[in-house]
PDB file of N, CA and C in Angstrom:
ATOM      1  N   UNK A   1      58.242  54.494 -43.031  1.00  0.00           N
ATOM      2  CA  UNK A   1      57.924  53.597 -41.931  1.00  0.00           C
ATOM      3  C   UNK A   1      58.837  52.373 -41.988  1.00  0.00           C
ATOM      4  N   UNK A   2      59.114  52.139 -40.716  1.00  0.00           N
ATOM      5  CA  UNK A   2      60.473  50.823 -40.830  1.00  0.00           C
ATOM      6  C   UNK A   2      59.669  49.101 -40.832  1.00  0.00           C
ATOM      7  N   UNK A   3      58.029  49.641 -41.059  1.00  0.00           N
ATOM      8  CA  UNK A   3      57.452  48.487 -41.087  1.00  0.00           C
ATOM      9  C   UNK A   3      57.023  48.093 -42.667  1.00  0.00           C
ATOM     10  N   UNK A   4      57.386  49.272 -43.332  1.00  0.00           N
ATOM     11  CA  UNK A   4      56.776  48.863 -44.881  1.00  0.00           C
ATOM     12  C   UNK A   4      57.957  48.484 -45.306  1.00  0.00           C
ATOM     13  N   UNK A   5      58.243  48.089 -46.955  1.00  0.00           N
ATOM     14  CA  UNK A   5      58.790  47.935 -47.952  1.00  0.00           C
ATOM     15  C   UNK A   5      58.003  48.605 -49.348  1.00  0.00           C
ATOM     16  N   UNK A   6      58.630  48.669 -50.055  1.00  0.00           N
ATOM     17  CA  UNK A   6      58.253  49.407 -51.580  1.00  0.00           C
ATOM     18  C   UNK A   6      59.071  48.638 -52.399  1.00  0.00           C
ATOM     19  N   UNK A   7      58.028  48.216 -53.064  1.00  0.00           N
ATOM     20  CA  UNK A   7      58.712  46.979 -54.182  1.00  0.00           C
ATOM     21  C   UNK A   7      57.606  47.228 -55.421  1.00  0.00           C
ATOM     22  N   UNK A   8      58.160  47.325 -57.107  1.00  0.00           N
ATOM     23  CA  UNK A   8      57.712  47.902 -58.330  1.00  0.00           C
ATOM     24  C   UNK A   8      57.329  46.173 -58.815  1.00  0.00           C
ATOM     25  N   UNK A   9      56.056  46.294 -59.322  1.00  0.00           N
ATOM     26  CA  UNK A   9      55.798  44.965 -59.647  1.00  0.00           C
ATOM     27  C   UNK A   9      55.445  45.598 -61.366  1.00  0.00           C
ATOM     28  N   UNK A  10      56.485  44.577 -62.388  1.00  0.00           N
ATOM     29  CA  UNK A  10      56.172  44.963 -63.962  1.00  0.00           C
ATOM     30  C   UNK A  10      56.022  44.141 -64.784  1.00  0.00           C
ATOM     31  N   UNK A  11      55.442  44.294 -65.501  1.00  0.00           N
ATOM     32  CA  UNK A  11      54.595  43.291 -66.875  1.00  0.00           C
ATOM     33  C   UNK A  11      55.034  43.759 -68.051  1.00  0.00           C
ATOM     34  N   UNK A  12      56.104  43.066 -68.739  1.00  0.00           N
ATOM     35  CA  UNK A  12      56.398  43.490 -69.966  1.00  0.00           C
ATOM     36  C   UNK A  12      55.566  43.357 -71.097  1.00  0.00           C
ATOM     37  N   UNK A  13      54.463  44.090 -72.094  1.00  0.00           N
ATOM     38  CA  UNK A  13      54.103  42.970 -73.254  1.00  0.00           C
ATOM     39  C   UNK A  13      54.945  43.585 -74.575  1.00  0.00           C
ATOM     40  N   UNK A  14      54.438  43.533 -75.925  1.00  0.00           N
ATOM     41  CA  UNK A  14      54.647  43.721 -76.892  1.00  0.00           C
ATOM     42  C   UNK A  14      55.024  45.101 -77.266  1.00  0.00           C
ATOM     43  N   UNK A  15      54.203  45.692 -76.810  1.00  0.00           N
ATOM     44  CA  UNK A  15      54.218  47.604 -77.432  1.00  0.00           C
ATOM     45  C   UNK A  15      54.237  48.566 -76.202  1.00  0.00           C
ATOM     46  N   UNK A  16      53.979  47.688 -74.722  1.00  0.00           N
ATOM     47  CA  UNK A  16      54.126  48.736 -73.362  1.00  0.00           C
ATOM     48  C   UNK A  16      54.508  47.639 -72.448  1.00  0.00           C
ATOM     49  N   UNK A  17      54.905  48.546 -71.501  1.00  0.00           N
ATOM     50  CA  UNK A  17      55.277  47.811 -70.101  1.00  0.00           C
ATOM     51  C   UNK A  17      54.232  48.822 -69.509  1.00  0.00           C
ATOM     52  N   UNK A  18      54.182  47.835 -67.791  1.00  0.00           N
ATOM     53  CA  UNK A  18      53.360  47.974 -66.802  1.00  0.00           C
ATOM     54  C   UNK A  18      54.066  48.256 -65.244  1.00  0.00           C
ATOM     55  N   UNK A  19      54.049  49.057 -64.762  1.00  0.00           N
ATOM     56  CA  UNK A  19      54.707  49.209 -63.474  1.00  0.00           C
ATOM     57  C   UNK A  19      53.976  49.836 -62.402  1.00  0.00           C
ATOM     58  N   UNK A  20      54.073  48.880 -61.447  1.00  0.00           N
ATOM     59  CA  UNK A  20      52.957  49.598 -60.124  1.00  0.00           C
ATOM     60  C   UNK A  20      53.865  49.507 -59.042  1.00  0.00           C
ATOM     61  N   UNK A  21      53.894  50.237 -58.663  1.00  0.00           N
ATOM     62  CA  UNK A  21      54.765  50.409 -57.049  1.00  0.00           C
ATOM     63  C   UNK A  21      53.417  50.157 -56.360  1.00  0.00           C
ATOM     64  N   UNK A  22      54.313  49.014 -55.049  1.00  0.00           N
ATOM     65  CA  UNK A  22      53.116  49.043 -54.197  1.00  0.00           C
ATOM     66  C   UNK A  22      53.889  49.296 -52.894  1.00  0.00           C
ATOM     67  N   UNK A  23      53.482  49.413 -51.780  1.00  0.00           N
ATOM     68  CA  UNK A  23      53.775  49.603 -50.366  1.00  0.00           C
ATOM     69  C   UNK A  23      53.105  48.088 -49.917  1.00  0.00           C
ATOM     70  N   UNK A  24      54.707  46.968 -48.926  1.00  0.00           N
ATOM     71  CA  UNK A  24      54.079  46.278 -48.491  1.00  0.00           C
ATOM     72  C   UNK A  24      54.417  46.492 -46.910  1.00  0.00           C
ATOM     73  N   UNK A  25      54.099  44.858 -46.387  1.00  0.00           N
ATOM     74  CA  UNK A  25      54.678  45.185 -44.694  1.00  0.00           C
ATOM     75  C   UNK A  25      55.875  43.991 -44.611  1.00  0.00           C
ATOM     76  N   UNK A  26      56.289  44.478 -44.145  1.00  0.00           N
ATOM     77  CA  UNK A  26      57.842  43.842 -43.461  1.00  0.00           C
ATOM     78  C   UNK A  26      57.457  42.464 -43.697  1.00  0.00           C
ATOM     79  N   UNK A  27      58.046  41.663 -44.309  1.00  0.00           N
ATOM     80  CA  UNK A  27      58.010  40.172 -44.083  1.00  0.00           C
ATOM     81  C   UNK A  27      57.193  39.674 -45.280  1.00  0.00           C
ATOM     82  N   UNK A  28      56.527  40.661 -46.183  1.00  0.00           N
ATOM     83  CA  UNK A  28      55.645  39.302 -47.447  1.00  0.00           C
ATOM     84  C   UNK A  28      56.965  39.258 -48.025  1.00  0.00           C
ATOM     85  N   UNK A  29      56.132  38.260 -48.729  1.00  0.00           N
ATOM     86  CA  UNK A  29      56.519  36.834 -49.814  1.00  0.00           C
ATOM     87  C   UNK A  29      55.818  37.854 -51.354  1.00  0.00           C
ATOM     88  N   UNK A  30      56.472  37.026 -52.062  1.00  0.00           N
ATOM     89  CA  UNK A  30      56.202  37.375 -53.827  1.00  0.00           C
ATOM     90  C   UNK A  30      54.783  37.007 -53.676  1.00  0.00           C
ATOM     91  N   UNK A  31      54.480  35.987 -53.278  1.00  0.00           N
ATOM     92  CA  UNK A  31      52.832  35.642 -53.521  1.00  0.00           C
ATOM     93  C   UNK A  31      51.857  36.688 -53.286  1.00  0.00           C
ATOM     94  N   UNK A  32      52.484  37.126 -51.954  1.00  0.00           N
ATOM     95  CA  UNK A  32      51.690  38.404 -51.081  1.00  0.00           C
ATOM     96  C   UNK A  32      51.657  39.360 -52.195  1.00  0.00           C
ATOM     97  N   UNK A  33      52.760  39.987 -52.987  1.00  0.00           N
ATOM     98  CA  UNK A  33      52.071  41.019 -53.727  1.00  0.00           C
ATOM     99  C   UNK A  33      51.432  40.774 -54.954  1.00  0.00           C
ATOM    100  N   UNK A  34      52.003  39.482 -55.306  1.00  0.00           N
ATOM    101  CA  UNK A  34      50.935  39.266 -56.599  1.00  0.00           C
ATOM    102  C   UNK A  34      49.787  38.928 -56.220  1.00  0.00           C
ATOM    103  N   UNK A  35      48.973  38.990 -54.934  1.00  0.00           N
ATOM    104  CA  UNK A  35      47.613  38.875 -54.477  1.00  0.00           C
ATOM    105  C   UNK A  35      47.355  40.111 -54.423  1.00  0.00           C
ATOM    106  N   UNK A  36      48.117  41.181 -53.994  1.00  0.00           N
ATOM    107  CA  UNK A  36      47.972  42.498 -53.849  1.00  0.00           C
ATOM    108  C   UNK A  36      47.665  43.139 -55.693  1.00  0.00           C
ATOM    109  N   UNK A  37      48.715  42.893 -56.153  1.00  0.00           N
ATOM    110  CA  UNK A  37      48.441  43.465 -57.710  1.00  0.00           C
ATOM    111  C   UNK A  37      47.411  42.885 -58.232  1.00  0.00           C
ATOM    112  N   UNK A  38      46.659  41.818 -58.231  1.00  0.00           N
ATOM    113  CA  UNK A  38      46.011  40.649 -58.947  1.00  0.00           C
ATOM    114  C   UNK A  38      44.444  41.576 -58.955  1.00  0.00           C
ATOM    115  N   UNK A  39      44.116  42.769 -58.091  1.00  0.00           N
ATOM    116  CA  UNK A  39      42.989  43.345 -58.107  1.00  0.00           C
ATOM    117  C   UNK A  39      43.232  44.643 -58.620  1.00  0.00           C
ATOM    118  N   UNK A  40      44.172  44.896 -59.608  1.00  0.00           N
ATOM    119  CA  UNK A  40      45.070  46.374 -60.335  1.00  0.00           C
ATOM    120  C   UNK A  40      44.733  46.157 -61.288  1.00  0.00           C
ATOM    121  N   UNK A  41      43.470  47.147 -62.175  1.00  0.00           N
ATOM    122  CA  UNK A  41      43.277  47.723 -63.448  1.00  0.00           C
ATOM    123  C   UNK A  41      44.186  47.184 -64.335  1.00  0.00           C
ATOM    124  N   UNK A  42      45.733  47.516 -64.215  1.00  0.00           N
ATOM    125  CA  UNK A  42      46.470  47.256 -64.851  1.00  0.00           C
ATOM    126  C   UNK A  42      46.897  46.478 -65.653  1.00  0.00           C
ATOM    127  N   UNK A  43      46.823  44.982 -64.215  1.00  0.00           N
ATOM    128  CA  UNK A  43      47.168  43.484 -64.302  1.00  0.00           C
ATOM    129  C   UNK A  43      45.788  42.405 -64.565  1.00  0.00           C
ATOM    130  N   UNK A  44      44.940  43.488 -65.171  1.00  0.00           N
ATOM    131  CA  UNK A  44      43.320  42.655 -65.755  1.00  0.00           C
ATOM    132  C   UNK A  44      44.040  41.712 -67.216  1.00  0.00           C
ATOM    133  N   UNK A  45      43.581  40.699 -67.060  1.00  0.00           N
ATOM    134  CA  UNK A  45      43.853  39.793 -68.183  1.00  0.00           C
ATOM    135  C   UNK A  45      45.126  38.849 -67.667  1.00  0.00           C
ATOM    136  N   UNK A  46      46.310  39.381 -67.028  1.00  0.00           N
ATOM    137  CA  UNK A  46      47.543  38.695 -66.583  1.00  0.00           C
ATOM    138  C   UNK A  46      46.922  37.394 -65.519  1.00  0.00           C
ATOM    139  N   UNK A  47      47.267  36.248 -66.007  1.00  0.00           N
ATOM    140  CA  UNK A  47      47.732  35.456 -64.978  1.00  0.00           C
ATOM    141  C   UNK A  47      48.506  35.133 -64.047  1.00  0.00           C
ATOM    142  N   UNK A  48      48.480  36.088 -62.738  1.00  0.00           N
ATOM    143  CA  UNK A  48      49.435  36.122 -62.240  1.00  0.00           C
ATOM    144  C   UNK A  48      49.650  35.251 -61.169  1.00  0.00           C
ATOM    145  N   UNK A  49      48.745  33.939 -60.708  1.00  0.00           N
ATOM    146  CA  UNK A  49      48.602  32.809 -60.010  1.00  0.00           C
ATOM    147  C   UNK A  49      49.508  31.593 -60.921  1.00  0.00           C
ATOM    148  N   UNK A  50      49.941  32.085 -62.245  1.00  0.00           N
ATOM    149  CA  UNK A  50      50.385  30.680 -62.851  1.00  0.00           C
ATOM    150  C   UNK A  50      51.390  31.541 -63.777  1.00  0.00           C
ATOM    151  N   UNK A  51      51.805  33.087 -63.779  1.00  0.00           N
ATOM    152  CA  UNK A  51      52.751  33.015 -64.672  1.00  0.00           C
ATOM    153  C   UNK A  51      54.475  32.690 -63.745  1.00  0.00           C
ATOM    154  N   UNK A  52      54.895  32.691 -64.621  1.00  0.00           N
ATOM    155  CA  UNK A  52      56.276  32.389 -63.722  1.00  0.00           C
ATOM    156  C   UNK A  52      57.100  34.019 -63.807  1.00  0.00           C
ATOM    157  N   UNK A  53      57.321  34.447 -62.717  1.00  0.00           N
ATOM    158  CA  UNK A  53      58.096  35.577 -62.471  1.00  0.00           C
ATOM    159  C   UNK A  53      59.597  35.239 -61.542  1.00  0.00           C
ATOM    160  N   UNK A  54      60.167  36.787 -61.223  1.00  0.00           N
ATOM    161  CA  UNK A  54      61.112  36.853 -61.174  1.00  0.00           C
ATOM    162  C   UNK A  54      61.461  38.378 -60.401  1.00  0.00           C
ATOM    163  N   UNK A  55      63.151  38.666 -59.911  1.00  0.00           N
ATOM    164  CA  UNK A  55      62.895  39.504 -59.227  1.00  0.00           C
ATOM    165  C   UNK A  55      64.240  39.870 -59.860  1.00  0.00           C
ATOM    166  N   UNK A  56      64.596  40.919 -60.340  1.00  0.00           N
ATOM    167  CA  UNK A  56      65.801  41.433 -61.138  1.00  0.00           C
ATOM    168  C   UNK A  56      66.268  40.469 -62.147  1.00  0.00           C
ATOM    169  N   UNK A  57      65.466  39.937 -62.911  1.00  0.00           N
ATOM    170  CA  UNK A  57      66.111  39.054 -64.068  1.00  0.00           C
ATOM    171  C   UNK A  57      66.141  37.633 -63.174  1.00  0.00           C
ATOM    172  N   UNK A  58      65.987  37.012 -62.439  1.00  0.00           N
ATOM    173  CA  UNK A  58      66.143  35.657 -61.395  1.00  0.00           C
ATOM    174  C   UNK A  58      64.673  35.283 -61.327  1.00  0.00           C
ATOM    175  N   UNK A  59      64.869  33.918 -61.960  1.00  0.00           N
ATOM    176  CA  UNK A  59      63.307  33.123 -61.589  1.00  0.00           C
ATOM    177  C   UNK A  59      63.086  33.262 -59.897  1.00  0.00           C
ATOM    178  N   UNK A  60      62.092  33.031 -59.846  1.00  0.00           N
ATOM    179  CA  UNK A  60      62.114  33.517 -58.312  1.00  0.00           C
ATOM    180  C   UNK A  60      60.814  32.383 -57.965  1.00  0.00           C
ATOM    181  N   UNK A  61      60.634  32.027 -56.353  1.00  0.00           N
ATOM    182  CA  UNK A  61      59.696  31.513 -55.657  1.00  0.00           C
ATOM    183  C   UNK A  61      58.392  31.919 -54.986  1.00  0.00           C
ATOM    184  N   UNK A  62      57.465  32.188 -55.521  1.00  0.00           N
ATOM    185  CA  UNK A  62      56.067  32.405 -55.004  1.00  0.00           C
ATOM    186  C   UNK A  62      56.536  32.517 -53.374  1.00  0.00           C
ATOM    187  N   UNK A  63      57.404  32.051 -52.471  1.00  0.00           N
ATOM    188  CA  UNK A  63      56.999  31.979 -50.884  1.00  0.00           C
ATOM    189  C   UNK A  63      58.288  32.501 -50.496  1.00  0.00           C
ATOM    190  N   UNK A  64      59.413  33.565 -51.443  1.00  0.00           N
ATOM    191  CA  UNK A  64      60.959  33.888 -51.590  1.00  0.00           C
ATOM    192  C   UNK A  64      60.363  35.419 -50.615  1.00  0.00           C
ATOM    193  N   UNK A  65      60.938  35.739 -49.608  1.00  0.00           N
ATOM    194  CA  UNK A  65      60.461  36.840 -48.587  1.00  0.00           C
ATOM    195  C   UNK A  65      60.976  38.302 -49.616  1.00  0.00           C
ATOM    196  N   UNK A  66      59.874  38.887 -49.787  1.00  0.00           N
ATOM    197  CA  UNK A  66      60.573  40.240 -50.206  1.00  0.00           C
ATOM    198  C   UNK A  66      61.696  41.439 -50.026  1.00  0.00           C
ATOM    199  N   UNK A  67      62.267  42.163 -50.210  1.00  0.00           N
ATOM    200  CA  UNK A  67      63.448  43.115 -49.574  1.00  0.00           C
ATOM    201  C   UNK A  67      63.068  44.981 -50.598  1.00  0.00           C
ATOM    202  N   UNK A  68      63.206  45.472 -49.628  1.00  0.00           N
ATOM    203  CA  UNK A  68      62.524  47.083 -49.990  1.00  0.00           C
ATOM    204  C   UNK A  68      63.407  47.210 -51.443  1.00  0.00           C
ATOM    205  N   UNK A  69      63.085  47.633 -52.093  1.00  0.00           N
ATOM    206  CA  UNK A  69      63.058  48.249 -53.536  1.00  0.00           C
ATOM    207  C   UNK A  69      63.309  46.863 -54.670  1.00  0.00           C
ATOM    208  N   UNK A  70      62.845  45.721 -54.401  1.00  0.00           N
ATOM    209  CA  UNK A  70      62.549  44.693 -55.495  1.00  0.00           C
ATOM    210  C   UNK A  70      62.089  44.834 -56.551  1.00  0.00           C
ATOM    211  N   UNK A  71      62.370  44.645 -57.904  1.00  0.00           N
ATOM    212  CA  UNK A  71      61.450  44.827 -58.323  1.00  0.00           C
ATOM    213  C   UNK A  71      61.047  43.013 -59.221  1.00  0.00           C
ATOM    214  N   UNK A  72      59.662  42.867 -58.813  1.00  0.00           N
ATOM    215  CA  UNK A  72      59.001  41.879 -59.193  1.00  0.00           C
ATOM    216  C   UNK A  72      58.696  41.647 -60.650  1.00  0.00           C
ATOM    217  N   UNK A  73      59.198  40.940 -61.487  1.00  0.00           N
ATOM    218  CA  UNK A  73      59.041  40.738 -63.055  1.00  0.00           C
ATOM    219  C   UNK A  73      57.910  40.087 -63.216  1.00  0.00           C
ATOM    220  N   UNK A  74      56.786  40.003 -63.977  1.00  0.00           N
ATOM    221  CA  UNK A  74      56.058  38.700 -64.507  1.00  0.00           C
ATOM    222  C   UNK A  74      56.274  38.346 -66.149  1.00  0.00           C
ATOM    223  N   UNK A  75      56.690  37.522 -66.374  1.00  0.00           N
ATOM    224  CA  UNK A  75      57.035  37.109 -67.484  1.00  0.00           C
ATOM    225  C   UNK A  75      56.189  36.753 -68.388  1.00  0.00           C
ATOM    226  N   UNK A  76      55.689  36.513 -69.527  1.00  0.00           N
ATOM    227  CA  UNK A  76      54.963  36.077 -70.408  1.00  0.00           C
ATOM    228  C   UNK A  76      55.762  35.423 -71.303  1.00  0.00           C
ATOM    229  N   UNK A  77      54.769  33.812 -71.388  1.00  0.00           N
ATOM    230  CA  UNK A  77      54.835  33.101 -72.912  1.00  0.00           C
ATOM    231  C   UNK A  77      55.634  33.243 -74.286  1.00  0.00           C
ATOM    232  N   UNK A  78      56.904  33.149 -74.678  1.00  0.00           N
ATOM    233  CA  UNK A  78      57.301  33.077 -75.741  1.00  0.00           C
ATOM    234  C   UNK A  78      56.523  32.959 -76.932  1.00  0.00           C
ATOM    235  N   UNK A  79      56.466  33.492 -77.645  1.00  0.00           N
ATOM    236  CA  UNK A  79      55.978  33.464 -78.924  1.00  0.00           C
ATOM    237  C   UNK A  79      56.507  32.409 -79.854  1.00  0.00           C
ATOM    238  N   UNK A  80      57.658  32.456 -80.232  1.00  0.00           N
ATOM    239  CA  UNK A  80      58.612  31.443 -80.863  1.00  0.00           C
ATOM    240  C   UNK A  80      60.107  31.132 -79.766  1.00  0.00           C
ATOM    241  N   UNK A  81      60.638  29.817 -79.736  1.00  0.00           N
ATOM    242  CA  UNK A  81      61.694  29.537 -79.296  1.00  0.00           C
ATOM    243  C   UNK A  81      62.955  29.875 -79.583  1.00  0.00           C
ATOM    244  N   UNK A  82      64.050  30.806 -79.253  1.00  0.00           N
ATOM    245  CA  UNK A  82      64.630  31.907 -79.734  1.00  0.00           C
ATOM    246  C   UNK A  82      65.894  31.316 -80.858  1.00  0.00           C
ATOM    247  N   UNK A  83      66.409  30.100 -80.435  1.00  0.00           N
ATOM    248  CA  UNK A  83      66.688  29.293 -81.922  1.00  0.00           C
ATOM    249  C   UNK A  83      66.441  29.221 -82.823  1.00  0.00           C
ATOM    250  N   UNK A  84      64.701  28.567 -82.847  1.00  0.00           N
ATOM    251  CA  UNK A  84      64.484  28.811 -83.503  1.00  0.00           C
ATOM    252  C   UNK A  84      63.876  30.254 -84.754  1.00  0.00           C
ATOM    253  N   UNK A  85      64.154  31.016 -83.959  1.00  0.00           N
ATOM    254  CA  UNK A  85      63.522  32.685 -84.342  1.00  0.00           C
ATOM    255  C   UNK A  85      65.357  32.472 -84.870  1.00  0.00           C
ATOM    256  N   UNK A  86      66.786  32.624 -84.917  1.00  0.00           N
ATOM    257  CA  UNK A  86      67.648  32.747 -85.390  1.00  0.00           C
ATOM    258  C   UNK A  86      68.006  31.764 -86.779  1.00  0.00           C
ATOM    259  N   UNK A  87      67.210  30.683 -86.387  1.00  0.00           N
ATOM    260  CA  UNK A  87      67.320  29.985 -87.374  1.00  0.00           C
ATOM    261  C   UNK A  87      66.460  30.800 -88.686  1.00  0.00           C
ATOM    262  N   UNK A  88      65.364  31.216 -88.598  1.00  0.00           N
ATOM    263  CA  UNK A  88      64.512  31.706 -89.284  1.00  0.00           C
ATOM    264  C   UNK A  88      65.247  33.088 -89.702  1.00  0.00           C
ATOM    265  N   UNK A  89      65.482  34.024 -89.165  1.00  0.00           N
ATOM    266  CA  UNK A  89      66.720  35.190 -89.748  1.00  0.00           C
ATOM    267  C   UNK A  89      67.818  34.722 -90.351  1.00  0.00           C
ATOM    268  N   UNK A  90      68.210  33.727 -90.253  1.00  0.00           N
ATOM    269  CA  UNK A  90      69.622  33.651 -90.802  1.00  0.00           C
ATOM    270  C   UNK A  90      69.129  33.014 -92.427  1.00  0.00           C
ATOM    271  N   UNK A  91      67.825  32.076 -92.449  1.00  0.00           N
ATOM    272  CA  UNK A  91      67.299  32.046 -93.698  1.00  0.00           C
ATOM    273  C   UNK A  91      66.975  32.833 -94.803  1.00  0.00           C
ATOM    274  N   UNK A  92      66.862  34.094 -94.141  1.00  0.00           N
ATOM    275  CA  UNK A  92      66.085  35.142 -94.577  1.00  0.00           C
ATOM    276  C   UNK A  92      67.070  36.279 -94.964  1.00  0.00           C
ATOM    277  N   UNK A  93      68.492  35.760 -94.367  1.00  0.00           N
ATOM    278  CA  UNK A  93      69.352  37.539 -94.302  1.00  0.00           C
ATOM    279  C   UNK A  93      70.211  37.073 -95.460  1.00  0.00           C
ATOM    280  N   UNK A  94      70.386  37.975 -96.084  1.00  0.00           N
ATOM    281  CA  UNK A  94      70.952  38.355 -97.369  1.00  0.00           C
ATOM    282  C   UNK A  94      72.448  37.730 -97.534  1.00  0.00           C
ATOM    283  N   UNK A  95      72.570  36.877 -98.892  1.00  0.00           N
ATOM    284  CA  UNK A  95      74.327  36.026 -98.340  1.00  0.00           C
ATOM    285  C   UNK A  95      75.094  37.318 -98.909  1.00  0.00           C
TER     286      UNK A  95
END
């Protein structure tokens, strides 16, 4: 239909990723499908009103108009700051 779009919305965590294709209509916004995913089995526990996402690796805008085969990132929280995670290996690796 020349009125939908199909755009993969994914949640990386620790030990799996998450990927839902959804079918939207011509003209949403990122917000629109993270209202759409926000009631997906899947995306139970994700904050997806406050995490910061993205659309091929690019921070992206909650109100940025969608384009057919996007795919929508949601990002999660760093664990450690990645400096400092190198700083901490290089302590640790063998002289």
């Amino acid at each position: 239909m020349a009125d939908q779009i199909h755009i993969e919305i994914v949640y990386a965590q620790e030990q799996q990723a998450t990927v839902k294709a959804l079918p939207m209509a011509q003209g949403s916004r990122l917000g629109d499908a993270l209202a759409a995913a926000a009631g997906a089995a899947e995306f139970s526990g994700v904050d997806l009103a406050n995490a910061p996402v993205g659309i091929f690796g690019r921070l992206a805008r909650k109100d940025q108009e969608l384009k057919d085969g996007d795919r929508i990132e949601i990002y999660r929280p760093l664990k450690i700051e990645p400096k400092a995670a190198r700083r901490a290996r290089s302590r640790t690796a063998p002289q």
